[in-house]
Structures are given as C-alpha cells and as structure tokens.
PDB file of N, CA and C in Angstrom:
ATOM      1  N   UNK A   1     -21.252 -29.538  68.044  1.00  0.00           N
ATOM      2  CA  UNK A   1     -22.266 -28.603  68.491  1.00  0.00           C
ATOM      3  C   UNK A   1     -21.602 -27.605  69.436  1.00  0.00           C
ATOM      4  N   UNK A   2     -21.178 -26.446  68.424  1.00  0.00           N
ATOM      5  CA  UNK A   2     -20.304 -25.380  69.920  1.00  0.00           C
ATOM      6  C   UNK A   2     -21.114 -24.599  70.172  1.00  0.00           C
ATOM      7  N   UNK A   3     -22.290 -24.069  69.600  1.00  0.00           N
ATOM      8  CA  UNK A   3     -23.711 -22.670  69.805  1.00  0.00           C
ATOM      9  C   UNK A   3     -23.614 -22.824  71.112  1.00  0.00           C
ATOM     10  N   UNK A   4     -22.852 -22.052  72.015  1.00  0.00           N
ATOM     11  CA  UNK A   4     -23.700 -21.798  73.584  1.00  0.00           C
ATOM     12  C   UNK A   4     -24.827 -20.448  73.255  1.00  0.00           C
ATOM     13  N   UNK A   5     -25.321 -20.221  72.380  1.00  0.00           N
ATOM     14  CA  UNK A   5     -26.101 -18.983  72.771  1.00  0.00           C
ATOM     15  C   UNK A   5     -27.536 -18.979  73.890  1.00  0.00           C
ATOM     16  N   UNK A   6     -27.639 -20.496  73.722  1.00  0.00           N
ATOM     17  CA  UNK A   6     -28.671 -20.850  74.868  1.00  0.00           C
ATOM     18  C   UNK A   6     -28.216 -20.769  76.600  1.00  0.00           C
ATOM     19  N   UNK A   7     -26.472 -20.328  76.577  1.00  0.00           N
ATOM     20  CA  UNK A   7     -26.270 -20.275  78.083  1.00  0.00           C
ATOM     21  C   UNK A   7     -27.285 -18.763  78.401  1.00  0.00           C
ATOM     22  N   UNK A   8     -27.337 -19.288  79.682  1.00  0.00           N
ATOM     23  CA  UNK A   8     -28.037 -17.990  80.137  1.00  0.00           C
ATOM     24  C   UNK A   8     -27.467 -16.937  80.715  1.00  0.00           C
ATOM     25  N   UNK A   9     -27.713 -15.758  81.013  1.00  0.00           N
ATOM     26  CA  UNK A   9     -26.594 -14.825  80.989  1.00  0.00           C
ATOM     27  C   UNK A   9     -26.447 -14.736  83.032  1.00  0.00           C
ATOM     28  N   UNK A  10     -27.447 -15.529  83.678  1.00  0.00           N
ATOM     29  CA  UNK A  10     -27.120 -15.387  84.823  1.00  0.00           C
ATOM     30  C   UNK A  10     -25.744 -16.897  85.154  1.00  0.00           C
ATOM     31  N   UNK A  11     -25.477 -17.461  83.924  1.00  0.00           N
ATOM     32  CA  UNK A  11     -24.189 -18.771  84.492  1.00  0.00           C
ATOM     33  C   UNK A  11     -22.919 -17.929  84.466  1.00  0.00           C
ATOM     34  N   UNK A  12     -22.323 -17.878  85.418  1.00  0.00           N
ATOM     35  CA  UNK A  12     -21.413 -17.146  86.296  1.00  0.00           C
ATOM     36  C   UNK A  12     -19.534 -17.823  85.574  1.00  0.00           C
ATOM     37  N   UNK A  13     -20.226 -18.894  85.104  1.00  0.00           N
ATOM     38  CA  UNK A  13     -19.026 -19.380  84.271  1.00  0.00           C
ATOM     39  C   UNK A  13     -17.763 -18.567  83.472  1.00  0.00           C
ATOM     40  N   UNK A  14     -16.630 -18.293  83.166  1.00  0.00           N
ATOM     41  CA  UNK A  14     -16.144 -17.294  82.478  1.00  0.00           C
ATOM     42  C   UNK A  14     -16.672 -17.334  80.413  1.00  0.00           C
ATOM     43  N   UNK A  15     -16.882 -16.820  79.560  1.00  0.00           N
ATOM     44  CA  UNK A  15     -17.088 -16.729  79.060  1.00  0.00           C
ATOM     45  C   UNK A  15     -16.492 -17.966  77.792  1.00  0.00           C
ATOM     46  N   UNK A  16     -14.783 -17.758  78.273  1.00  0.00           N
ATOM     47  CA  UNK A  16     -13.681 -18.255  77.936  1.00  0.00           C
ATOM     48  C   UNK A  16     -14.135 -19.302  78.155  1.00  0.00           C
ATOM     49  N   UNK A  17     -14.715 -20.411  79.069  1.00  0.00           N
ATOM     50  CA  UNK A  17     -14.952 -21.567  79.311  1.00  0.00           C
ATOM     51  C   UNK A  17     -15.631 -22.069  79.126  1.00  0.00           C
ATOM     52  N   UNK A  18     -16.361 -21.365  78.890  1.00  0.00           N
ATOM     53  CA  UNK A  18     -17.987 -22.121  78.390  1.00  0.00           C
ATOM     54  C   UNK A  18     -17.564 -23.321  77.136  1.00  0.00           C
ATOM     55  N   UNK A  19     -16.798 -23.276  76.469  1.00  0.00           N
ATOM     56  CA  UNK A  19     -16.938 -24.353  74.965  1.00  0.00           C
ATOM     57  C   UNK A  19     -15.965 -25.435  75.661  1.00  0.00           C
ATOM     58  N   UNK A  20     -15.289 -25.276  76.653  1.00  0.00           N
ATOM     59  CA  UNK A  20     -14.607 -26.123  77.069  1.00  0.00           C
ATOM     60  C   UNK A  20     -15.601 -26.760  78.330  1.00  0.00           C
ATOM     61  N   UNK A  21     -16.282 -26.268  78.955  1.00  0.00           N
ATOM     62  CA  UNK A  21     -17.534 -27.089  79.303  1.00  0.00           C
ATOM     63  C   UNK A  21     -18.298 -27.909  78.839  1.00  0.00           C
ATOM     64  N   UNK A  22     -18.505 -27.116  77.519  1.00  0.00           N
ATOM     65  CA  UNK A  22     -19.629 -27.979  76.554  1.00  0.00           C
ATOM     66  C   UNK A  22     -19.252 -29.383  75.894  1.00  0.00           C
ATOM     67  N   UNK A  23     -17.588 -29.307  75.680  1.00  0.00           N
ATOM     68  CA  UNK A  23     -16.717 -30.158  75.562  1.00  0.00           C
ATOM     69  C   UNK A  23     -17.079 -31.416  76.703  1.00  0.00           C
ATOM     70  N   UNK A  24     -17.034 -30.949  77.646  1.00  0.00           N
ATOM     71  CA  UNK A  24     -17.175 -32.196  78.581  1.00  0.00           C
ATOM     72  C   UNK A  24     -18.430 -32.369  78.675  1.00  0.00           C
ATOM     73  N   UNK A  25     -19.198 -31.659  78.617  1.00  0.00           N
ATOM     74  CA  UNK A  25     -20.549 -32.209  78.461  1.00  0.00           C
ATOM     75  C   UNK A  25     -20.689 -33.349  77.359  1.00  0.00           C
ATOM     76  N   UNK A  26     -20.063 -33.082  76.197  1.00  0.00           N
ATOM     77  CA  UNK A  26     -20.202 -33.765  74.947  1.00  0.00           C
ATOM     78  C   UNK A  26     -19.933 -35.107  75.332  1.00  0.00           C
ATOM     79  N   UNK A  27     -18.215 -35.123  75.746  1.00  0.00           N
ATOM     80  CA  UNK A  27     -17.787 -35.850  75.570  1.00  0.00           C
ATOM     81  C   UNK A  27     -18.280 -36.977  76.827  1.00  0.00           C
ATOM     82  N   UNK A  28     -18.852 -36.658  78.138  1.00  0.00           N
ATOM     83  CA  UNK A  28     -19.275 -37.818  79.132  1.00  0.00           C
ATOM     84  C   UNK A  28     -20.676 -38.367  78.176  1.00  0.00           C
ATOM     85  N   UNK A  29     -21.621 -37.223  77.254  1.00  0.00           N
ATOM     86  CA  UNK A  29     -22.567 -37.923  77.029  1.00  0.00           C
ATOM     87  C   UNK A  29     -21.984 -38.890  75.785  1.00  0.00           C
ATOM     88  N   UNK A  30     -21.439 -38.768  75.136  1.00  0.00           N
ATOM     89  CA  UNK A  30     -20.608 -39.367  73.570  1.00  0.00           C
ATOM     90  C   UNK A  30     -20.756 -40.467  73.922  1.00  0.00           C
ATOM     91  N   UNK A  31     -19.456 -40.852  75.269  1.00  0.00           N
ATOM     92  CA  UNK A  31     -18.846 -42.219  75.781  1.00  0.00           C
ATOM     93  C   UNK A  31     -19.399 -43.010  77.207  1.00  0.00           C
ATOM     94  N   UNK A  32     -21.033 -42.174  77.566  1.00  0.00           N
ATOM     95  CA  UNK A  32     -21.512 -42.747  78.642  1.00  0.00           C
ATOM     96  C   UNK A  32     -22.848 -42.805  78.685  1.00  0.00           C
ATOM     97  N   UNK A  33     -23.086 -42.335  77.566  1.00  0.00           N
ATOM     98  CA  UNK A  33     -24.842 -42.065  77.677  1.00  0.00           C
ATOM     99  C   UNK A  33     -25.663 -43.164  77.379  1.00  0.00           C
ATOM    100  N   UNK A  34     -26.355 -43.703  78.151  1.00  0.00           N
ATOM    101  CA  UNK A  34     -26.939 -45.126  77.261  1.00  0.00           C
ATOM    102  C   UNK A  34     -28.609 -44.860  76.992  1.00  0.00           C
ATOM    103  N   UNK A  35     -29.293 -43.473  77.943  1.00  0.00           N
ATOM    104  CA  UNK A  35     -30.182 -43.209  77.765  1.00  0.00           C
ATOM    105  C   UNK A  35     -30.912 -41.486  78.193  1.00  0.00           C
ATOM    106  N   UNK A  36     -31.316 -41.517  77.969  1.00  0.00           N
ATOM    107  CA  UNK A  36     -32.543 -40.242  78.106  1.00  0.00           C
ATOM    108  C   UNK A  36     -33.615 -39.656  78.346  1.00  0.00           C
ATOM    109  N   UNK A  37     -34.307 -39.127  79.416  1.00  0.00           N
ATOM    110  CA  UNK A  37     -36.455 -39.658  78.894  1.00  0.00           C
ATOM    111  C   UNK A  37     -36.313 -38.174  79.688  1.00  0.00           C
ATOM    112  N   UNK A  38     -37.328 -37.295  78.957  1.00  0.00           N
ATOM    113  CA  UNK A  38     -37.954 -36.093  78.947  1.00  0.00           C
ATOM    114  C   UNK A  38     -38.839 -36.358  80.364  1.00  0.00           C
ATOM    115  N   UNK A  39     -38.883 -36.483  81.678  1.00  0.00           N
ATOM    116  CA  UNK A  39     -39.968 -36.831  82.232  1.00  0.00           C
ATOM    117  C   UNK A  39     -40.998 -35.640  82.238  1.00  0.00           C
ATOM    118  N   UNK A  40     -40.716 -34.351  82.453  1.00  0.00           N
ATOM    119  CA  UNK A  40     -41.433 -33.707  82.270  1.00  0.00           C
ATOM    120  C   UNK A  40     -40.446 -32.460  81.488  1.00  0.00           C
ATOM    121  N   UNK A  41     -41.429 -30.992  81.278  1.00  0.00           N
ATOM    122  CA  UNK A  41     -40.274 -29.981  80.755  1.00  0.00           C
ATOM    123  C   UNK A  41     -39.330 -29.724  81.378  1.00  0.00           C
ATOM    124  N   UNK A  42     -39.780 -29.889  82.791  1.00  0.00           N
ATOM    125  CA  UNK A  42     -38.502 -28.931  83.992  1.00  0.00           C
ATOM    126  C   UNK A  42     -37.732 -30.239  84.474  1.00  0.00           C
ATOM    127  N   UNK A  43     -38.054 -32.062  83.893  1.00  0.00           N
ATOM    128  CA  UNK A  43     -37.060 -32.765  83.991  1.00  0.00           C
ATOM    129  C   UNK A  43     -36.872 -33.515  83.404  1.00  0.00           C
ATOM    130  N   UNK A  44     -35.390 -33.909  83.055  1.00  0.00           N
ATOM    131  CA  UNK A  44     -34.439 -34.688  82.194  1.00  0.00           C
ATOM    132  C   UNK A  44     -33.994 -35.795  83.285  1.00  0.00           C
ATOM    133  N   UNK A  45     -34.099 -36.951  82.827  1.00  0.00           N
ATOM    134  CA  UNK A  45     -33.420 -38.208  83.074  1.00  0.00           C
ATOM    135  C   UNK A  45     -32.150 -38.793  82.407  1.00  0.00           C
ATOM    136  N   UNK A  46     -31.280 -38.910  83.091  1.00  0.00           N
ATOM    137  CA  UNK A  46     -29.869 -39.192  82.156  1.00  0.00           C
ATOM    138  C   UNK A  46     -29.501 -40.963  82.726  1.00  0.00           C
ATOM    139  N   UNK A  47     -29.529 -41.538  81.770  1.00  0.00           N
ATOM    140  CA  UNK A  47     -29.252 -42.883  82.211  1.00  0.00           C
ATOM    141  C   UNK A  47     -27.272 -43.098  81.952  1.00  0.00           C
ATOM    142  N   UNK A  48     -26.441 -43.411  82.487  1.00  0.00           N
ATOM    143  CA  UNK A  48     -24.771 -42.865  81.940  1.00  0.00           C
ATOM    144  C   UNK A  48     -24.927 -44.796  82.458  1.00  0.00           C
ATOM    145  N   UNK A  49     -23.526 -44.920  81.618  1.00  0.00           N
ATOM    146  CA  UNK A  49     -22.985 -46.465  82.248  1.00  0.00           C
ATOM    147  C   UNK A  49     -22.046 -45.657  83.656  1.00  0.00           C
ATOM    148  N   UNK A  50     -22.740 -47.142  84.463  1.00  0.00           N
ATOM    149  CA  UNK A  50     -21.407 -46.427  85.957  1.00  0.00           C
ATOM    150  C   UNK A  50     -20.306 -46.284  86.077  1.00  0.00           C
ATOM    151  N   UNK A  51     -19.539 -46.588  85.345  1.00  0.00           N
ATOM    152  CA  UNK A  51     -18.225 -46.255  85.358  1.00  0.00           C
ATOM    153  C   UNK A  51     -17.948 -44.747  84.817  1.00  0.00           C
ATOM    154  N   UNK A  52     -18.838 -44.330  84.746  1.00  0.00           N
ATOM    155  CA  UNK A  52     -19.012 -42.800  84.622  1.00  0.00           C
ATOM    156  C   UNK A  52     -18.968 -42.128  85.666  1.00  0.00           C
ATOM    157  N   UNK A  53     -19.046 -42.649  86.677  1.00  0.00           N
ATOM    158  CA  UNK A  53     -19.656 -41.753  87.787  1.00  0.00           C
ATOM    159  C   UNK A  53     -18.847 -41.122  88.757  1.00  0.00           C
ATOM    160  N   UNK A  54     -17.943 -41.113  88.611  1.00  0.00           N
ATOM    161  CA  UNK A  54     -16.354 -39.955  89.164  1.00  0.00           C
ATOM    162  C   UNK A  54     -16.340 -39.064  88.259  1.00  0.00           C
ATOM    163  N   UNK A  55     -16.476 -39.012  86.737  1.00  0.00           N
ATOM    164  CA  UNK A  55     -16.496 -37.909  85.949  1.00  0.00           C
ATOM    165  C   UNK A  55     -17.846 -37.113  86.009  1.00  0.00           C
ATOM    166  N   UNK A  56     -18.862 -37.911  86.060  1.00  0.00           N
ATOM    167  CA  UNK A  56     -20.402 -37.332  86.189  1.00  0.00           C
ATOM    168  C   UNK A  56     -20.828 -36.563  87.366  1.00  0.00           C
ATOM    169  N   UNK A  57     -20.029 -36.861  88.952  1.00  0.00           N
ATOM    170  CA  UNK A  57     -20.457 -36.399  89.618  1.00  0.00           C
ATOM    171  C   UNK A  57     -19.412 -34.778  89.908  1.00  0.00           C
ATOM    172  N   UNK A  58     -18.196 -34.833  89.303  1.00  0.00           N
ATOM    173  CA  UNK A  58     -16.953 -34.039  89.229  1.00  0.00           C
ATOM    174  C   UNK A  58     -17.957 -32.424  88.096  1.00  0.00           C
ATOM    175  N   UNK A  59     -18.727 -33.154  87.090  1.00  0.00           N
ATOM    176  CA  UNK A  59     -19.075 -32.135  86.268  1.00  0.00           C
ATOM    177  C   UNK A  59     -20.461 -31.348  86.745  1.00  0.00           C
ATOM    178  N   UNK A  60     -21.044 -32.057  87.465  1.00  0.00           N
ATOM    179  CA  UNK A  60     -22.475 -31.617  87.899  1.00  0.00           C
ATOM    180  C   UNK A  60     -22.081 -30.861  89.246  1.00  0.00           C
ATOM    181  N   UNK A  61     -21.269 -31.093  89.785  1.00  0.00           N
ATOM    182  CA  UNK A  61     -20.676 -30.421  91.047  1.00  0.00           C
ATOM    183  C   UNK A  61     -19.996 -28.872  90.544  1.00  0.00           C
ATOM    184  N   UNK A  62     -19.165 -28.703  89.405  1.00  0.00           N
ATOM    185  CA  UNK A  62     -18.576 -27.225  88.801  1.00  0.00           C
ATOM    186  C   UNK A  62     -19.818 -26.895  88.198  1.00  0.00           C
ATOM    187  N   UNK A  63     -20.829 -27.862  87.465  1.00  0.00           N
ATOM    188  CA  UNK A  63     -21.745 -26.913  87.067  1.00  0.00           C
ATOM    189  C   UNK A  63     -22.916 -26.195  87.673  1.00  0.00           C
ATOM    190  N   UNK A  64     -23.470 -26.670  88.548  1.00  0.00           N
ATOM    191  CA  UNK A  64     -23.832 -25.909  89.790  1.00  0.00           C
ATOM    192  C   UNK A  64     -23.482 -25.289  90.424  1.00  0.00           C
ATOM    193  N   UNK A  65     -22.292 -25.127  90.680  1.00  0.00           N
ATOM    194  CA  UNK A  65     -21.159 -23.908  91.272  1.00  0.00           C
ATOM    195  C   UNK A  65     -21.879 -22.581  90.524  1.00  0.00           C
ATOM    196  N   UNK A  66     -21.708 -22.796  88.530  1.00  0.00           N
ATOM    197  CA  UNK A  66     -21.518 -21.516  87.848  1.00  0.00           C
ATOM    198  C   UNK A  66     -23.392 -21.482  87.685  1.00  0.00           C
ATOM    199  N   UNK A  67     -24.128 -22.369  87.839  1.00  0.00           N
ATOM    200  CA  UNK A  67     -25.376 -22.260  86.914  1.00  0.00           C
ATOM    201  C   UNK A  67     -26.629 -22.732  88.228  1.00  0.00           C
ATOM    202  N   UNK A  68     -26.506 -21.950  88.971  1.00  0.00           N
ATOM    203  CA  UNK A  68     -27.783 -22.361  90.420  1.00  0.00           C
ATOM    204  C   UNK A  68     -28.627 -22.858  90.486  1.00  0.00           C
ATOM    205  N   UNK A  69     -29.489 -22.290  88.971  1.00  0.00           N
ATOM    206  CA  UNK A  69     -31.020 -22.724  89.074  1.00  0.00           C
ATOM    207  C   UNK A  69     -30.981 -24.438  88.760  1.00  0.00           C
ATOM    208  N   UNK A  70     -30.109 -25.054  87.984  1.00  0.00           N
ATOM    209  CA  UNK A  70     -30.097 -26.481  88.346  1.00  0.00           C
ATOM    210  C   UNK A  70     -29.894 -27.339  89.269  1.00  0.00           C
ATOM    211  N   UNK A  71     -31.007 -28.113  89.361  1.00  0.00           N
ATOM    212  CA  UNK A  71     -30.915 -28.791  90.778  1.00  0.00           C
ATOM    213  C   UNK A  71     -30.296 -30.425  89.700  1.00  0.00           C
ATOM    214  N   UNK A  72     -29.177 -31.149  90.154  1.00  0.00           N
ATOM    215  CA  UNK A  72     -28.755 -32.402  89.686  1.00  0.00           C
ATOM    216  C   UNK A  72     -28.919 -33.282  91.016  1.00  0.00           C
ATOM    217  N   UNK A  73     -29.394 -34.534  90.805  1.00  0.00           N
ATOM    218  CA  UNK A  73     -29.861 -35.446  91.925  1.00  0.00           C
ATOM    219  C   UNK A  73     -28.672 -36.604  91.224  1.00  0.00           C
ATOM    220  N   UNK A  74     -27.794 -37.567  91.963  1.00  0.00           N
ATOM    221  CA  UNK A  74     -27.280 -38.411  90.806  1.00  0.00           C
ATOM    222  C   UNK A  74     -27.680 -39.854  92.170  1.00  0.00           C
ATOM    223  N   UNK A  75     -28.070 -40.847  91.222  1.00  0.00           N
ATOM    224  CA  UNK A  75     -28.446 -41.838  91.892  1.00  0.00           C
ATOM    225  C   UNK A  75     -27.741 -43.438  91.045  1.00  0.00           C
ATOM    226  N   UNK A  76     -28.115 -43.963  91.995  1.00  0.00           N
ATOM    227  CA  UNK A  76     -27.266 -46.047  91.346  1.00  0.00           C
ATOM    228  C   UNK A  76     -28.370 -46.334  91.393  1.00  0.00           C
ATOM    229  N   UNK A  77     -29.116 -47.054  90.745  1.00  0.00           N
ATOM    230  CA  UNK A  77     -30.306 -47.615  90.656  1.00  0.00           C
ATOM    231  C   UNK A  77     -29.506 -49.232  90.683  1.00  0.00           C
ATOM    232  N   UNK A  78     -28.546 -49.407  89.996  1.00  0.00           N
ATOM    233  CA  UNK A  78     -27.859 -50.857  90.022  1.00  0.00           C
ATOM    234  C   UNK A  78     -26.249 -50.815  89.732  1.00  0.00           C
ATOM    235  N   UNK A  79     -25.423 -51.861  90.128  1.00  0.00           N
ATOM    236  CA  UNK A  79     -24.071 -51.444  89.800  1.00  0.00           C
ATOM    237  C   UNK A  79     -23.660 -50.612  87.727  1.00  0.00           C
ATOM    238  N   UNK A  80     -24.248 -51.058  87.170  1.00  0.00           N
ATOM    239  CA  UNK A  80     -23.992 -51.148  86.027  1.00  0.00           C
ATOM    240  C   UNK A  80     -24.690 -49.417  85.321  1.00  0.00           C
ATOM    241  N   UNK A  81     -25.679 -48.606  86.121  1.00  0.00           N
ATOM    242  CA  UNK A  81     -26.381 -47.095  85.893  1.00  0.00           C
ATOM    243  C   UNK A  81     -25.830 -46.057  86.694  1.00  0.00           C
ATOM    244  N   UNK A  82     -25.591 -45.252  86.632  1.00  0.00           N
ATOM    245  CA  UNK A  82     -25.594 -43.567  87.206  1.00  0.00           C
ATOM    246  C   UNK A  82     -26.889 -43.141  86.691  1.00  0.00           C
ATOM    247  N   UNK A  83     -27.768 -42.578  87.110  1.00  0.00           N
ATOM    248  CA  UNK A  83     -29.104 -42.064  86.746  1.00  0.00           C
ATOM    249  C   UNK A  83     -28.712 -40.533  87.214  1.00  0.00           C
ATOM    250  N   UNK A  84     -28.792 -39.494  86.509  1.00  0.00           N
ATOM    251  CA  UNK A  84     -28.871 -38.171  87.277  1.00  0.00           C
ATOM    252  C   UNK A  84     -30.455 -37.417  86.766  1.00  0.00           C
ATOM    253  N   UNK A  85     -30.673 -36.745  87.634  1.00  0.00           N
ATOM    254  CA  UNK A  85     -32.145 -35.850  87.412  1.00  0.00           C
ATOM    255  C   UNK A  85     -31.494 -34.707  87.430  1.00  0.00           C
ATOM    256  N   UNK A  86     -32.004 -34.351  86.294  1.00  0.00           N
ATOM    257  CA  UNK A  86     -31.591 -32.850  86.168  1.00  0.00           C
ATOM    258  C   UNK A  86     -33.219 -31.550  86.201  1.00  0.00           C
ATOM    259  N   UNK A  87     -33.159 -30.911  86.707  1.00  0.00           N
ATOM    260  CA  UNK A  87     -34.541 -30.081  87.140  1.00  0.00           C
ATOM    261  C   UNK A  87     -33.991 -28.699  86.993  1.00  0.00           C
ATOM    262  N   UNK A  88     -35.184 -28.056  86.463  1.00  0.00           N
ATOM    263  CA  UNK A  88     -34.970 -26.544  86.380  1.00  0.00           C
ATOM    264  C   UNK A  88     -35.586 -25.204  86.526  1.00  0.00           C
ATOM    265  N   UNK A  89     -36.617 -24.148  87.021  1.00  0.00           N
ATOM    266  CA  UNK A  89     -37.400 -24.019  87.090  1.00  0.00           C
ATOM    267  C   UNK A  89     -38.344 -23.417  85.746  1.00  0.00           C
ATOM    268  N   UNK A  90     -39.452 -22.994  85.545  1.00  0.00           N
ATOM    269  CA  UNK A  90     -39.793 -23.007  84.668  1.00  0.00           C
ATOM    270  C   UNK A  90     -39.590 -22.104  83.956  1.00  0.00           C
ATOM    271  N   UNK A  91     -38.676 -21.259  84.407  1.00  0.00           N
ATOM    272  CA  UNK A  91     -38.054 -19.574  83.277  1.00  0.00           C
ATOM    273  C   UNK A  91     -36.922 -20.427  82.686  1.00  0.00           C
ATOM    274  N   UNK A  92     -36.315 -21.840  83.324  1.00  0.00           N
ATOM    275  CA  UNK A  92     -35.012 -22.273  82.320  1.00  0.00           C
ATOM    276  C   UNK A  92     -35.399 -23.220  81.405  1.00  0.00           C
ATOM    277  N   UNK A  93     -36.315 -23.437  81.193  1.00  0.00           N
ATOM    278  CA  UNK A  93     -36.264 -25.066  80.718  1.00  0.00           C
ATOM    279  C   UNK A  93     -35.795 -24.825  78.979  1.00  0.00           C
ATOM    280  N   UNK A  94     -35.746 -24.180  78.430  1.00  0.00           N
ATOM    281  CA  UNK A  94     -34.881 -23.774  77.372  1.00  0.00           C
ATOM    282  C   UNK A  94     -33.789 -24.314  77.347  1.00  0.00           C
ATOM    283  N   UNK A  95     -33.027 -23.589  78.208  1.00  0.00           N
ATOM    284  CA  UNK A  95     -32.088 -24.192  78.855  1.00  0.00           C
ATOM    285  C   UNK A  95     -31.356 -26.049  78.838  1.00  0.00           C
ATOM    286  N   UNK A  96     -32.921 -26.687  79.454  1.00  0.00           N
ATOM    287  CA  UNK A  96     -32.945 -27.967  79.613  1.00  0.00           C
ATOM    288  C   UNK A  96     -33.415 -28.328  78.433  1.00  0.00           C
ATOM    289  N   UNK A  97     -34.000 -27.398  77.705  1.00  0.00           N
ATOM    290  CA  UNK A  97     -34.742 -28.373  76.459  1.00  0.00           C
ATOM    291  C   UNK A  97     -32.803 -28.613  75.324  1.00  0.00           C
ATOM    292  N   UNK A  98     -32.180 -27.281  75.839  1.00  0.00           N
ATOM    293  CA  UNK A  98     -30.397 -27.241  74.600  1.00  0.00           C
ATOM    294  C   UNK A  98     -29.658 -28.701  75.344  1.00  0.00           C
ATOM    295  N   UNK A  99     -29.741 -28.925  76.787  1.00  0.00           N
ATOM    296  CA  UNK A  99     -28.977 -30.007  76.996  1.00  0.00           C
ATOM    297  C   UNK A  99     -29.548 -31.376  76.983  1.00  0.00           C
ATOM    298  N   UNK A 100     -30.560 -31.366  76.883  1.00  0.00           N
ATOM    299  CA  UNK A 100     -31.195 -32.639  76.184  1.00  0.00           C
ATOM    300  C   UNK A 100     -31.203 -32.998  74.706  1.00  0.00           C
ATOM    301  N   UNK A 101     -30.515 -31.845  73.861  1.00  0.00           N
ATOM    302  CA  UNK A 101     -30.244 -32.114  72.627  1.00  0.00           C
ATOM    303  C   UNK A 101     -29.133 -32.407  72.575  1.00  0.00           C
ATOM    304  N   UNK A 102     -28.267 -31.646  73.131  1.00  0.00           N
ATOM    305  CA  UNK A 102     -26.496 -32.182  73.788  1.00  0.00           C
ATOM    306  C   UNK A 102     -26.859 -33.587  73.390  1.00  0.00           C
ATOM    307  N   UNK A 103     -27.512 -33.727  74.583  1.00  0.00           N
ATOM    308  CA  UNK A 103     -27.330 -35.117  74.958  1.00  0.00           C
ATOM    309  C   UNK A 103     -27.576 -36.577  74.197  1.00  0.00           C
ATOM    310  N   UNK A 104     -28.833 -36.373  73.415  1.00  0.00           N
ATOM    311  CA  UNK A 104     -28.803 -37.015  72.154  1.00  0.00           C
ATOM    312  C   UNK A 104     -27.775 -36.665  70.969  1.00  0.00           C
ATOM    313  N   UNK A 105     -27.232 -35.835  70.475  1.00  0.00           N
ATOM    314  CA  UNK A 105     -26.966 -35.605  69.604  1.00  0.00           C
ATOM    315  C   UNK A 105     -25.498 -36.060  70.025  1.00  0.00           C
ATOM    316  N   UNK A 106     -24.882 -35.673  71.022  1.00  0.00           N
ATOM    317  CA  UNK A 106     -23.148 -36.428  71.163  1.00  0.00           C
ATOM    318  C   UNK A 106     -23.763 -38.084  71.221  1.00  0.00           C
ATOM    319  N   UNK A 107     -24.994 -38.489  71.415  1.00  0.00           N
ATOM    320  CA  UNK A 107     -24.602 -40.270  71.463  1.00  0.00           C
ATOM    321  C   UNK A 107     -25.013 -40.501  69.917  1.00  0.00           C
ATOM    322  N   UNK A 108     -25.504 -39.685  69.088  1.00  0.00           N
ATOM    323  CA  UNK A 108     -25.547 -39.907  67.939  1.00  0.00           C
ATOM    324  C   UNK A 108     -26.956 -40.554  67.582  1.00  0.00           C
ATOM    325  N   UNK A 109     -28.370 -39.922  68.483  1.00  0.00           N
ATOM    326  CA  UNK A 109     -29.808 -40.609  68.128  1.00  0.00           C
ATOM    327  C   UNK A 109     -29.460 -39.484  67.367  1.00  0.00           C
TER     328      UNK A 109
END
C-alpha cells in the first residue's frame, strides 16, 4: 500500500519521505499489531505487542514533529500491550480513517 495521496498537504514531512514513512508505519503494524477498535471517528486504538515500544514511541514522536494535528497518547495497560490513542480533529479524520486501513491491512485482516 504506497497511495500517500491521503497525506495532507499541511504534513511538513519532505515529500521524498513520505513512502519511507509509510514503510515504517507498515512495517511496526505487520510485526506488532495485535489489535485495533475505531472508538470513535476522531479515535483509533492501536493495541502493538510491547516489545514494540522503543520503535512505537521513536515513530509517533517524528510523526508529530511533521503532522501536528495528531495528538498520540501511548500507554502499558500490562507488561505484554503498548496501547497508543491516536486523535484527530474533525477536518482530519480522513486522514485517520487511511491509517486505520494501514493498519489492518499490513496485519493482513
């Protein structure tokens, strides 16, 4: 899945980088994702195994750098989860609706 046409034109990211972003997006959800839940439009629940969570918190940290309007919360609910909330306001959720397909679609639902 390389289509960034859903980035938005205010992510500050270089242009050049964007597929190599999406890359890591892919690839933490591919090899860490164990779950997902829509809680509402403007939020996404990411359930990752914890041993994710040096790469998870490394990517949500550059991507907020380039992309503001996301707010990422990352939490341990137990040794074995990384939970992150991802929130957006309601002009992005487009946005959130392309990385919630990411996100299923690299774990292969």
């Amino acid at each position: 899945m390389t289509d960034d046409s859903w980035v938005p034109d205010t992510c500050t990211l270089p242009t050049a980088e964007r597929p190599l972003r999406l890359a890591e997006f892919d690839g933490l959800f591919r090899d860490a994702l164990r779950g997902a839940d829509r809680l509402t439009a403007r939020h996404l629940r990411l359930r990752l195994d914890g041993r994710a969570e040096p790469v998870a918190r490394d990517l949500i940290a550059r991507e907020s750098a380039c992309c503001s309007f996301f707010t990422f919360d990352l939490g341990r609910p137990d040794g074995a989860t990384v939970m992150i909330d991802i929130r957006v306001p309601a002009g992005r959720v487009a946005v959130l609706d392309a990385l919630a397909l990411r996100a299923t679609a690299a774990r292969g639902r």
